[in-house]
PDB file of N, CA and C in Angstrom:
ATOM      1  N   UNK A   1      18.620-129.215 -49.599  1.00  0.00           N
ATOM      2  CA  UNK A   1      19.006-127.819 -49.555  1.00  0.00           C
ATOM      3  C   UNK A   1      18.634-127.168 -50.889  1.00  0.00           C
ATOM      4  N   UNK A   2      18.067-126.195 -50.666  1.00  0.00           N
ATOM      5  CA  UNK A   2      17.505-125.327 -51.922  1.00  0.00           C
ATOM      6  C   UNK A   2      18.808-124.231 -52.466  1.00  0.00           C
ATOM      7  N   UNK A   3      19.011-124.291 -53.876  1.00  0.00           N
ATOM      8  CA  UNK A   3      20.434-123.955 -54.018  1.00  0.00           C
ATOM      9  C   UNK A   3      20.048-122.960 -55.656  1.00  0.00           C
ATOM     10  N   UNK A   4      18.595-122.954 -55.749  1.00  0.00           N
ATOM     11  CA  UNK A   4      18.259-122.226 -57.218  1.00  0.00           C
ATOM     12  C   UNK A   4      18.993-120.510 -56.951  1.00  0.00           C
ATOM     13  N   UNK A   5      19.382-119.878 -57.500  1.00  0.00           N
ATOM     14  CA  UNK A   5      18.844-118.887 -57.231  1.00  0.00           C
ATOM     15  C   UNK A   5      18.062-117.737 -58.260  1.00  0.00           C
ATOM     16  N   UNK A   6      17.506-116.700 -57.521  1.00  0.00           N
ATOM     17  CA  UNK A   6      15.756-116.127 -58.018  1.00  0.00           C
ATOM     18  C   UNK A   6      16.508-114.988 -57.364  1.00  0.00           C
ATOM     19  N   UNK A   7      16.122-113.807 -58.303  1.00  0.00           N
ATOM     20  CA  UNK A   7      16.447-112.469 -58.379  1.00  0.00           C
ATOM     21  C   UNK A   7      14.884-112.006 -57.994  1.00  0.00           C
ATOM     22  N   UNK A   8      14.992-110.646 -57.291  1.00  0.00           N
ATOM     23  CA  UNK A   8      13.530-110.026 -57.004  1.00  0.00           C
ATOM     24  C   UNK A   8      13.138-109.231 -58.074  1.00  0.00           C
ATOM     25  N   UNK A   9      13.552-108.980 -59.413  1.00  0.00           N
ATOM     26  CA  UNK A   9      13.233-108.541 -60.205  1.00  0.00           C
ATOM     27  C   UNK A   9      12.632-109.095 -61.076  1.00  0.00           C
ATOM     28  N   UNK A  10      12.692-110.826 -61.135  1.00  0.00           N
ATOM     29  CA  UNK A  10      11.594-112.036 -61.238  1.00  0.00           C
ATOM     30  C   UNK A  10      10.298-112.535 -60.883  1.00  0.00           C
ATOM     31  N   UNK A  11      10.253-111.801 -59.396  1.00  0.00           N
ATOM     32  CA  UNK A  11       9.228-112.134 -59.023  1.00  0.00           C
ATOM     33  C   UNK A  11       7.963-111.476 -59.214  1.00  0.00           C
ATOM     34  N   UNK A  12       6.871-112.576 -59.941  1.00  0.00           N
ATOM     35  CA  UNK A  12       5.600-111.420 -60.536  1.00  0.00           C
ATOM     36  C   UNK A  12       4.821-111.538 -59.368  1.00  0.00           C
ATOM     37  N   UNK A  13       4.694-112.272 -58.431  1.00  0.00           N
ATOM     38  CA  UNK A  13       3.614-112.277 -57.912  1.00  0.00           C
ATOM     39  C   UNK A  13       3.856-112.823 -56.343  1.00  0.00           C
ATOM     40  N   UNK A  14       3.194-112.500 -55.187  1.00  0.00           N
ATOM     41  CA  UNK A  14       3.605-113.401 -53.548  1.00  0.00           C
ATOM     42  C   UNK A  14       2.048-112.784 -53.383  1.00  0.00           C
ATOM     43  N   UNK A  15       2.033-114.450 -53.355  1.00  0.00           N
ATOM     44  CA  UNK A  15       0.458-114.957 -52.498  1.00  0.00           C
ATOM     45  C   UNK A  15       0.138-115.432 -51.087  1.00  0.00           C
ATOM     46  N   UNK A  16      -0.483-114.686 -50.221  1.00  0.00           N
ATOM     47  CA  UNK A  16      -0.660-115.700 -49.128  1.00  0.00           C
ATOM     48  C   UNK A  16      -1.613-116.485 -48.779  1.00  0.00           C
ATOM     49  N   UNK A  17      -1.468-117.393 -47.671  1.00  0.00           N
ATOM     50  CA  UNK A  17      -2.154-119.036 -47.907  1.00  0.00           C
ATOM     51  C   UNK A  17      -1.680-119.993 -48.928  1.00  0.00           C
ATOM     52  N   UNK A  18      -2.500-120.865 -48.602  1.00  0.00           N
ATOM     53  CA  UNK A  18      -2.674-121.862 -49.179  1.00  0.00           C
ATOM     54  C   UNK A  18      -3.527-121.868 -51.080  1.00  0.00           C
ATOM     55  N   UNK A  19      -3.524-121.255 -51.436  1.00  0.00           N
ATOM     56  CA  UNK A  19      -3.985-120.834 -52.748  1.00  0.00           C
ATOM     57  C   UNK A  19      -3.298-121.431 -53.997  1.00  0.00           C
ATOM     58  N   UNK A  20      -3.456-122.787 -53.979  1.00  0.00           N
ATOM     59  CA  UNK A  20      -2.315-123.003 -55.147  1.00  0.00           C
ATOM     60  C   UNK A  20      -2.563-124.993 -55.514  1.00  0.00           C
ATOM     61  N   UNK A  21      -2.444-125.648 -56.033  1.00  0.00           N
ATOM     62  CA  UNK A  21      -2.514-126.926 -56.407  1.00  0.00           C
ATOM     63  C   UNK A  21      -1.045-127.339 -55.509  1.00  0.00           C
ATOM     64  N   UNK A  22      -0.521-126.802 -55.460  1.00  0.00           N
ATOM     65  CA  UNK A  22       0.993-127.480 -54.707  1.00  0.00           C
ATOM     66  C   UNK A  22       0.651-128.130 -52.943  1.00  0.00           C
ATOM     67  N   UNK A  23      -0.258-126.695 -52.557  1.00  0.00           N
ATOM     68  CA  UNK A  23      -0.292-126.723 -50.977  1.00  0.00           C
ATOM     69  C   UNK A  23      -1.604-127.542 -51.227  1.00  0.00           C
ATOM     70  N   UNK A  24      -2.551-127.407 -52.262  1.00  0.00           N
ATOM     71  CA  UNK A  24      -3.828-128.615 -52.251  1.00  0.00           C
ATOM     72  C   UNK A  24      -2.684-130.369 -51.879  1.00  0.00           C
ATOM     73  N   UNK A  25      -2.527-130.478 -52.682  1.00  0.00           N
ATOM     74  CA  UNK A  25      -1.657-132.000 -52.597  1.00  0.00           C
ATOM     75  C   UNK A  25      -1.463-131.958 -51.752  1.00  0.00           C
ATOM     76  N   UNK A  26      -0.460-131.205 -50.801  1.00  0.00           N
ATOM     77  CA  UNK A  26       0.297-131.227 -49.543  1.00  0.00           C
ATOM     78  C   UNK A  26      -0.725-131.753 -48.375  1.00  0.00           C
ATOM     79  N   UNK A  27      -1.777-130.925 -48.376  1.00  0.00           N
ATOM     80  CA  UNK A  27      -2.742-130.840 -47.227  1.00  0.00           C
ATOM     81  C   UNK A  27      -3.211-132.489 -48.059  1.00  0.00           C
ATOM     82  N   UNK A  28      -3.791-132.716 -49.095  1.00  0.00           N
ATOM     83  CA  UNK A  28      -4.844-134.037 -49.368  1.00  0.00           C
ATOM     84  C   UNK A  28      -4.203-134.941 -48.955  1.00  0.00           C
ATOM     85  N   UNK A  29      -2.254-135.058 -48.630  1.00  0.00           N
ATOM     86  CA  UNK A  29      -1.505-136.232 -48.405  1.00  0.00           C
ATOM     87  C   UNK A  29      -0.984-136.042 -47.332  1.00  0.00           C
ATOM     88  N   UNK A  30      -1.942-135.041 -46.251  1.00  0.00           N
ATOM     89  CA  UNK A  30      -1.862-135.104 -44.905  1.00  0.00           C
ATOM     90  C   UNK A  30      -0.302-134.824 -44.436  1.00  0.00           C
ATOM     91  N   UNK A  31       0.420-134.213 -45.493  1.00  0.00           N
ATOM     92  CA  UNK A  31       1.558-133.809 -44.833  1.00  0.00           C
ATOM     93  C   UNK A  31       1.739-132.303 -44.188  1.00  0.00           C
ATOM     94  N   UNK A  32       0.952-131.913 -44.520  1.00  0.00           N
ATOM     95  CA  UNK A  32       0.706-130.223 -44.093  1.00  0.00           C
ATOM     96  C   UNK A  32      -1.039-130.310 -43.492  1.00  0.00           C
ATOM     97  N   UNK A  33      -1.496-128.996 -42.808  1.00  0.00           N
ATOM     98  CA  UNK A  33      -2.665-129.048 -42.049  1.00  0.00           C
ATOM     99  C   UNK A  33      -3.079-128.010 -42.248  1.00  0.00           C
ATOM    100  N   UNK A  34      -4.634-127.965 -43.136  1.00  0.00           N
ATOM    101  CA  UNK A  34      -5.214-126.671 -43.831  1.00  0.00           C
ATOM    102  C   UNK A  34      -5.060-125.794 -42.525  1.00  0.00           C
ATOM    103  N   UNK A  35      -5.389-125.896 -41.565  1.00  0.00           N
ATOM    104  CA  UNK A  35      -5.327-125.041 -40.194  1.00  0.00           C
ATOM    105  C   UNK A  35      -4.234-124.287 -40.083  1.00  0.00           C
ATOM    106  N   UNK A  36      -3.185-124.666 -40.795  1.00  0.00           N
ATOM    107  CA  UNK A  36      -1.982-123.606 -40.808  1.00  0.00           C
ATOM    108  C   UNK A  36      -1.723-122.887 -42.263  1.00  0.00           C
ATOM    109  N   UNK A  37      -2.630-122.244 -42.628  1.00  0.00           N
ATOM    110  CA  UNK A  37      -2.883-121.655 -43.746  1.00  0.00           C
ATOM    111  C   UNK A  37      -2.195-120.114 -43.578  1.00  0.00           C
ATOM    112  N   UNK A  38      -2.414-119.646 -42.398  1.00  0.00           N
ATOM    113  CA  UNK A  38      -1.960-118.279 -42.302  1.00  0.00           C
ATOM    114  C   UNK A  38      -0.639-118.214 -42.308  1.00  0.00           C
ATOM    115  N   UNK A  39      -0.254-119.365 -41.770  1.00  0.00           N
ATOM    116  CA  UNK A  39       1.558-119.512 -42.660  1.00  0.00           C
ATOM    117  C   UNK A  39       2.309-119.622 -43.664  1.00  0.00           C
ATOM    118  N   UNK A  40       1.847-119.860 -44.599  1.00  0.00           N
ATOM    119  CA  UNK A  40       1.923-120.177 -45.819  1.00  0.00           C
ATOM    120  C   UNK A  40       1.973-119.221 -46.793  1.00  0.00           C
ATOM    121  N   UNK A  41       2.552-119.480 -47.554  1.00  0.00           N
ATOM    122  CA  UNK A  41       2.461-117.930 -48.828  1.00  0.00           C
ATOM    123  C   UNK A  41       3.666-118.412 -50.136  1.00  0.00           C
ATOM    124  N   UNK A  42       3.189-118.271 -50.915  1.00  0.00           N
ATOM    125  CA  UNK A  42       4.021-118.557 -52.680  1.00  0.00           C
ATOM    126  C   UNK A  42       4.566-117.343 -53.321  1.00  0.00           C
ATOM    127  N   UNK A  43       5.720-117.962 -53.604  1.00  0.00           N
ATOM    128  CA  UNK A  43       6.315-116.953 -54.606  1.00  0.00           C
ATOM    129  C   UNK A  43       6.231-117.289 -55.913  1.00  0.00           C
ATOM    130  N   UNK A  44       5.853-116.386 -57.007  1.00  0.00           N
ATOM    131  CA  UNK A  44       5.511-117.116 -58.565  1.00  0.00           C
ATOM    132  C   UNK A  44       6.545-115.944 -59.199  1.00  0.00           C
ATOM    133  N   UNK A  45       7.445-116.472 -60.027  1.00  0.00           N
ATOM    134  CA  UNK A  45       8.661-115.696 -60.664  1.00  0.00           C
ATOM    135  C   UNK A  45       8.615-116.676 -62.198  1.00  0.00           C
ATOM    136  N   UNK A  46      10.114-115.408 -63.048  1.00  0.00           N
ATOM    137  CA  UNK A  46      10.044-115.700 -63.997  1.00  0.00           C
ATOM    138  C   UNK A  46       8.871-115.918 -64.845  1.00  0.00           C
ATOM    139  N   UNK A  47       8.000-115.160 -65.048  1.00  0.00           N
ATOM    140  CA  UNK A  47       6.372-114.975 -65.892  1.00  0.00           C
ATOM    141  C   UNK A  47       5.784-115.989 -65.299  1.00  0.00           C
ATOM    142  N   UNK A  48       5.763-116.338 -63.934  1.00  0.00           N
ATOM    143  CA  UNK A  48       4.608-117.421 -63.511  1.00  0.00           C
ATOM    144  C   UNK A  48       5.073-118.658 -64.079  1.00  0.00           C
ATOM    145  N   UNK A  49       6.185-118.678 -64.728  1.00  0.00           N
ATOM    146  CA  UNK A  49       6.643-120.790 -65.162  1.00  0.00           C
ATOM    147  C   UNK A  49       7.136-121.579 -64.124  1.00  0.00           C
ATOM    148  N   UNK A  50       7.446-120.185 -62.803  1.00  0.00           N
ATOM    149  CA  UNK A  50       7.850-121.373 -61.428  1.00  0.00           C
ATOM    150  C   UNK A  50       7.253-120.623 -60.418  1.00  0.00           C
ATOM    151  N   UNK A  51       7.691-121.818 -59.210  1.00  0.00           N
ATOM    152  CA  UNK A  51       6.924-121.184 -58.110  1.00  0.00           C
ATOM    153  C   UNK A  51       7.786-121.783 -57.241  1.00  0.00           C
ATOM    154  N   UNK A  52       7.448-121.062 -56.006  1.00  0.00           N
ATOM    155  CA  UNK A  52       8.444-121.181 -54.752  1.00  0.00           C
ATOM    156  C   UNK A  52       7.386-121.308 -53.896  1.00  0.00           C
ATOM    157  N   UNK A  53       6.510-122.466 -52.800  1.00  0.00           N
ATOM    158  CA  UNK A  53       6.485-123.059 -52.068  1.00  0.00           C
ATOM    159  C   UNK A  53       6.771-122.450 -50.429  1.00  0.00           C
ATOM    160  N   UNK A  54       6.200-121.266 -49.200  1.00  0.00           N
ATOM    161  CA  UNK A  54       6.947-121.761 -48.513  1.00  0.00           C
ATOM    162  C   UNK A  54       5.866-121.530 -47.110  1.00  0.00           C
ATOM    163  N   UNK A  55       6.753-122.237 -45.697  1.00  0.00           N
ATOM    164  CA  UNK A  55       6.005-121.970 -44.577  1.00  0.00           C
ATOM    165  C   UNK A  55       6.317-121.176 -43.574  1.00  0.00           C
ATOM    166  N   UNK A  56       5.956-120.754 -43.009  1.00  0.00           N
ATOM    167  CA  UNK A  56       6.605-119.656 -41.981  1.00  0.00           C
ATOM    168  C   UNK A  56       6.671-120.310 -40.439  1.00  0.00           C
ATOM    169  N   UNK A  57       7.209-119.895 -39.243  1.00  0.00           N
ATOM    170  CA  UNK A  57       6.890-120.859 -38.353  1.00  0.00           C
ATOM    171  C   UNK A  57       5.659-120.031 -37.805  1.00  0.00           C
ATOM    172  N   UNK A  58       5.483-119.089 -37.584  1.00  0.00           N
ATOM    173  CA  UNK A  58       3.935-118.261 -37.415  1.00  0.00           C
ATOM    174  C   UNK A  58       3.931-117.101 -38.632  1.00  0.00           C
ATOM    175  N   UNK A  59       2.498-116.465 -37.738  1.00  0.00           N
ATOM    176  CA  UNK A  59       1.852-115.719 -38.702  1.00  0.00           C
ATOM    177  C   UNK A  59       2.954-114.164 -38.993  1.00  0.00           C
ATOM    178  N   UNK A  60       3.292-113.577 -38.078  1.00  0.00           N
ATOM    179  CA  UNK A  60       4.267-112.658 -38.224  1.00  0.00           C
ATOM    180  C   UNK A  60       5.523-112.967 -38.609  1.00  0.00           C
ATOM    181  N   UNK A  61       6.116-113.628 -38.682  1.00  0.00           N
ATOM    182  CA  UNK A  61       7.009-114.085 -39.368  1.00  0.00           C
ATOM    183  C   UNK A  61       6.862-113.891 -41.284  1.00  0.00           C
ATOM    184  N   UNK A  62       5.762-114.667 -41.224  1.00  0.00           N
ATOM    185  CA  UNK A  62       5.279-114.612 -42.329  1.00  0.00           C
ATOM    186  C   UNK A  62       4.689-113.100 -43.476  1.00  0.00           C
ATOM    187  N   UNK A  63       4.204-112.500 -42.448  1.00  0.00           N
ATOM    188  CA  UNK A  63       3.988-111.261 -42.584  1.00  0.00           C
ATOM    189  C   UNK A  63       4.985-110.499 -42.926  1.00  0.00           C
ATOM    190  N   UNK A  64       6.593-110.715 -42.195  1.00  0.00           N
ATOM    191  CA  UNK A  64       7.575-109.819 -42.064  1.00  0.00           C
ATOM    192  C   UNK A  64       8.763-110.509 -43.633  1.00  0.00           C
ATOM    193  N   UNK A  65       7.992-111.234 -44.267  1.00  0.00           N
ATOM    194  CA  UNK A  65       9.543-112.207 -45.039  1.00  0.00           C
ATOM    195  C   UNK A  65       7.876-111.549 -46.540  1.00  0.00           C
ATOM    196  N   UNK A  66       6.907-111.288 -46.465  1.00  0.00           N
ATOM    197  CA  UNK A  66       6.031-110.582 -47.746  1.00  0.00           C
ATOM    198  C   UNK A  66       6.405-109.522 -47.553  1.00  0.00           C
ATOM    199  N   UNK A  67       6.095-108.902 -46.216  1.00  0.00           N
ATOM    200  CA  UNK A  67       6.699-107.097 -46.702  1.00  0.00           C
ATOM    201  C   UNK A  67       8.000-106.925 -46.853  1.00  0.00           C
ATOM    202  N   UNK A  68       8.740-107.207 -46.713  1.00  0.00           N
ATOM    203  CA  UNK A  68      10.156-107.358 -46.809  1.00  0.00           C
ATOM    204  C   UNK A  68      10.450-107.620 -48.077  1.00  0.00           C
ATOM    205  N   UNK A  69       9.803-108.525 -48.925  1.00  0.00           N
ATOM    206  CA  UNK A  69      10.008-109.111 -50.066  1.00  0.00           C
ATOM    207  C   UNK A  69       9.177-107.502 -50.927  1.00  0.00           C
ATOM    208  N   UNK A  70       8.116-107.457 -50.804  1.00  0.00           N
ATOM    209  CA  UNK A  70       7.127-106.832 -51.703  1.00  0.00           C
ATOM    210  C   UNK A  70       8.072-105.493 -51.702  1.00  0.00           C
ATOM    211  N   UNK A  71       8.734-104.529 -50.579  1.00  0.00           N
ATOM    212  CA  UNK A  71       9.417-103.730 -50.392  1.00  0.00           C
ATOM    213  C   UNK A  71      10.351-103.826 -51.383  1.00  0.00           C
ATOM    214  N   UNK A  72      11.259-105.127 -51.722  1.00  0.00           N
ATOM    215  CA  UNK A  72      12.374-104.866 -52.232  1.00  0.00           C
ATOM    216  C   UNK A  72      12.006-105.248 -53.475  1.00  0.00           C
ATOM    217  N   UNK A  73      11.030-105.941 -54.082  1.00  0.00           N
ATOM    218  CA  UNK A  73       9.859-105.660 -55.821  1.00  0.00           C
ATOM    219  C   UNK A  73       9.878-104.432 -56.043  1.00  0.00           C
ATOM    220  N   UNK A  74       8.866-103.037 -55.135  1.00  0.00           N
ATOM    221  CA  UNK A  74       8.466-102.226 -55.259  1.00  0.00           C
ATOM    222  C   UNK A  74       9.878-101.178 -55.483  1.00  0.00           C
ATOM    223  N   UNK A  75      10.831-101.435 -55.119  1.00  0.00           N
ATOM    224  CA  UNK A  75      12.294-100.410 -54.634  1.00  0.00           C
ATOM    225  C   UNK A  75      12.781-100.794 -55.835  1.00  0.00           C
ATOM    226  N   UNK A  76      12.856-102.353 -56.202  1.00  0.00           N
ATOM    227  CA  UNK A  76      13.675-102.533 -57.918  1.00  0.00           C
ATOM    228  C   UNK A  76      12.587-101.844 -58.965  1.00  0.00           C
ATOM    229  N   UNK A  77      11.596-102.305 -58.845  1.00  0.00           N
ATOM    230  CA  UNK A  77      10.629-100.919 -59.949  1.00  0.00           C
ATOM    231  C   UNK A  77      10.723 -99.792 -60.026  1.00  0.00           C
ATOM    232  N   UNK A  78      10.756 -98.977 -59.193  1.00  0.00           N
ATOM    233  CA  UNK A  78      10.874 -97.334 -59.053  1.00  0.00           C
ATOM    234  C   UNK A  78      12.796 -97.432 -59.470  1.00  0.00           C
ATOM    235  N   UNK A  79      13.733 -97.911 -59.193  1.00  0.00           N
ATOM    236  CA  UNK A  79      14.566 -97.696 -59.696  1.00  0.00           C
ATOM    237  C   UNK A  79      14.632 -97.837 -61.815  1.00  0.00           C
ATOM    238  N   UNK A  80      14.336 -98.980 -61.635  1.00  0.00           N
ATOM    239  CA  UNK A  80      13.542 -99.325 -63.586  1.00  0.00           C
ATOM    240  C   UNK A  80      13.277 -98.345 -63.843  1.00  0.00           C
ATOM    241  N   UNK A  81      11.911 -97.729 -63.048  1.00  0.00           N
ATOM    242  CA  UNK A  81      11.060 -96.644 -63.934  1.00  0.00           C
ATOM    243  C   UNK A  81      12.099 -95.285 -63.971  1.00  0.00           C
ATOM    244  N   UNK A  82      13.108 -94.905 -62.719  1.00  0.00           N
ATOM    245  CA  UNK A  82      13.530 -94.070 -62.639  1.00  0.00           C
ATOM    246  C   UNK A  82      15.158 -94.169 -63.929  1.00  0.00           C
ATOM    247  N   UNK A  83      15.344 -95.405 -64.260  1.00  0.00           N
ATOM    248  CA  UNK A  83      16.593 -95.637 -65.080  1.00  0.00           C
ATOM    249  C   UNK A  83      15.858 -94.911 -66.478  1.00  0.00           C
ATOM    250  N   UNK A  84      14.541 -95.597 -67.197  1.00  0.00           N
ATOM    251  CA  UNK A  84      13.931 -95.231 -68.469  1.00  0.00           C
ATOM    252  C   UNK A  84      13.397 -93.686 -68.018  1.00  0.00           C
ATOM    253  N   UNK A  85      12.977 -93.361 -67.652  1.00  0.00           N
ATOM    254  CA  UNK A  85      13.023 -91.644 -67.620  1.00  0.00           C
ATOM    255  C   UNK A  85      13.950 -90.957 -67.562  1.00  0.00           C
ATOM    256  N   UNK A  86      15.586 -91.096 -66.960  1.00  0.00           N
ATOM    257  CA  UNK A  86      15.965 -90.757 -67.057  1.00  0.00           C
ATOM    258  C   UNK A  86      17.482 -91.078 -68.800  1.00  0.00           C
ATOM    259  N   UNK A  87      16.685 -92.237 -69.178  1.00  0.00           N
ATOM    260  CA  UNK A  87      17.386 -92.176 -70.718  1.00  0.00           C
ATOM    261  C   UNK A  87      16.575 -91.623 -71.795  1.00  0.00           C
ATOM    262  N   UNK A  88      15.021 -91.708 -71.003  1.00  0.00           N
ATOM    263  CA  UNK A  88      14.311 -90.503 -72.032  1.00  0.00           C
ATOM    264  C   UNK A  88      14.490 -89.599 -72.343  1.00  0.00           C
TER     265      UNK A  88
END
């Protein structure tokens, strides 16, 4: 059970696929199957020193847990930008 927890104001970066040395291993030790690549997608937080790993059970799924995510990145920024302009 995964028990870290990761704030969205951490997260620098969500990649999809397989793009990463983590999911290379996975697939070379035949525990995962490059063919399911469109499931797949990483989260890289805290300046890129970690990463989060994950699979989706399909492709929309997958689709719906990045925009969902990228939405609530983009909503904590505009609040940031809107906090420092308004102490300017």
């Amino acid at each position: 059970m995964y028990n870290e927890k990761n704030y969205i104001h951490e997260i620098n970066e969500i990649r999809s696929g397989l793009q990463n040395s983590t999911f290379d291993q996975v697939v070379n030790h035949d525990i995962a199957d490059r063919n399911h690549e469109q499931y797949a997608f990483s989260l890289y937080y805290n300046n890129y020193r970690d990463e989060l790993h994950l699979s989706a059970k399909d492709e929309s799924t997958k689709n719906m847990w990045i925009q969902g995510l990228q939405h609530l990145i983009d909503s904590h920024a505009l609040k940031q930008q809107r906090h420092v302009i308004n102490e300017t």
